[in-house]
Protein backbone atom coordinates (compact mmCIF):
# COMPACT_ATOMS: atom_id res chain seq x y z
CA UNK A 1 126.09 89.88 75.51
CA UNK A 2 125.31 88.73 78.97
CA UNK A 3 128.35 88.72 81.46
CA UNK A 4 128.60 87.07 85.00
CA UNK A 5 129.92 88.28 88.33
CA UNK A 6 131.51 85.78 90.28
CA UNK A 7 131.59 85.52 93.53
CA UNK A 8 128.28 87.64 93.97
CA UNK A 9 125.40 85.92 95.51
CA UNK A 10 122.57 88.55 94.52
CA UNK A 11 120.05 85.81 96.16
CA UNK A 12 121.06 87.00 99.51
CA UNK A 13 118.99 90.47 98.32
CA UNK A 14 115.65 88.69 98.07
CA UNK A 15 113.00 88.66 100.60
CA UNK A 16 110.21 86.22 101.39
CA UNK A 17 107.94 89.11 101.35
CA UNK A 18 108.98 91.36 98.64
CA UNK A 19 105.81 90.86 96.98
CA UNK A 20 103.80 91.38 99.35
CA UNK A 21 100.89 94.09 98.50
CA UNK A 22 103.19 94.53 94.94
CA UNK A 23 100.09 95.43 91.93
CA UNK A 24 101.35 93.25 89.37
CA UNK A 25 99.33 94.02 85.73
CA UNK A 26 98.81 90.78 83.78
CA UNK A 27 98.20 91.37 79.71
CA UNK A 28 95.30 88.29 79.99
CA UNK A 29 94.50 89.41 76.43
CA UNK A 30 98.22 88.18 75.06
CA UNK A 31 98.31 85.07 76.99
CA UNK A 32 97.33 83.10 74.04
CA UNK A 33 95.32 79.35 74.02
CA UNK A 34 98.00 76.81 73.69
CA UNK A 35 97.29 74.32 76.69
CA UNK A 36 100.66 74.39 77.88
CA UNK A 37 101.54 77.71 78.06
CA UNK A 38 98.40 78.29 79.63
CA UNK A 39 98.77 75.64 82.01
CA UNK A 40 102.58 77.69 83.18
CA UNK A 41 100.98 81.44 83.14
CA UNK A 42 98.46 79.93 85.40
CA UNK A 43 100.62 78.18 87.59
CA UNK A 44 102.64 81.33 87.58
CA UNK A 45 100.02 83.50 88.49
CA UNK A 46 98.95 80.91 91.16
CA UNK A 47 102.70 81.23 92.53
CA UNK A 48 102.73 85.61 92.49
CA UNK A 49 99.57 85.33 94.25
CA UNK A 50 101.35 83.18 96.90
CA UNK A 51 104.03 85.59 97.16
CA UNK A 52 101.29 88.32 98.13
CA UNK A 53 101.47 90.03 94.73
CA UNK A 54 97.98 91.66 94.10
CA UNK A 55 97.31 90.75 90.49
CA UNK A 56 95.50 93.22 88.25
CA UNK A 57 94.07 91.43 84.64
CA UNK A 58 94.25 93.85 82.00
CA UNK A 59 91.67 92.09 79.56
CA UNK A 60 92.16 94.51 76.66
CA UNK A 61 95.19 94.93 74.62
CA UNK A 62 95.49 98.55 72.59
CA UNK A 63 93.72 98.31 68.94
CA UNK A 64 97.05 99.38 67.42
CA UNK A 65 101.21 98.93 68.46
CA UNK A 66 101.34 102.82 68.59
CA UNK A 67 98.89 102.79 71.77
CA UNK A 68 101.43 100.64 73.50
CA UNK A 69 102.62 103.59 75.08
């Protein structure tokens, strides 16, 4: 169950530039081909890239669940 802290403001934590130079691995092969989602993954790639994230596509997934590692 999730709980709440009032009175915290955790934003005050963040950085503009926290990304910056981050690798960030992107499962391309589990995005799926439904317009819409694809349409949001892209515009959130679009928006890490932005942030300086340096994205890295995986393009193959593992041929079975016990590979997931």
């Amino acid at each position: 169950m999730a709980t709440t802290t009032p009175g915290i403001d955790y934003t005050a934590g963040l950085s503009k530039n926290a990304l910056s130079g981050v690798r960030v691995g992107v499962l391309d092969f589990a995005k799926g081909s439904s317009a819409p989602i694809l349409t949001l993954f892209n515009q959130a790639l679009a928006d890490l890239e932005k942030a300086g994230a340096i994205l890295v596509k995986i393009e193959e997934g593992p041929t079975q669940p016990d590979n997931l590692g």
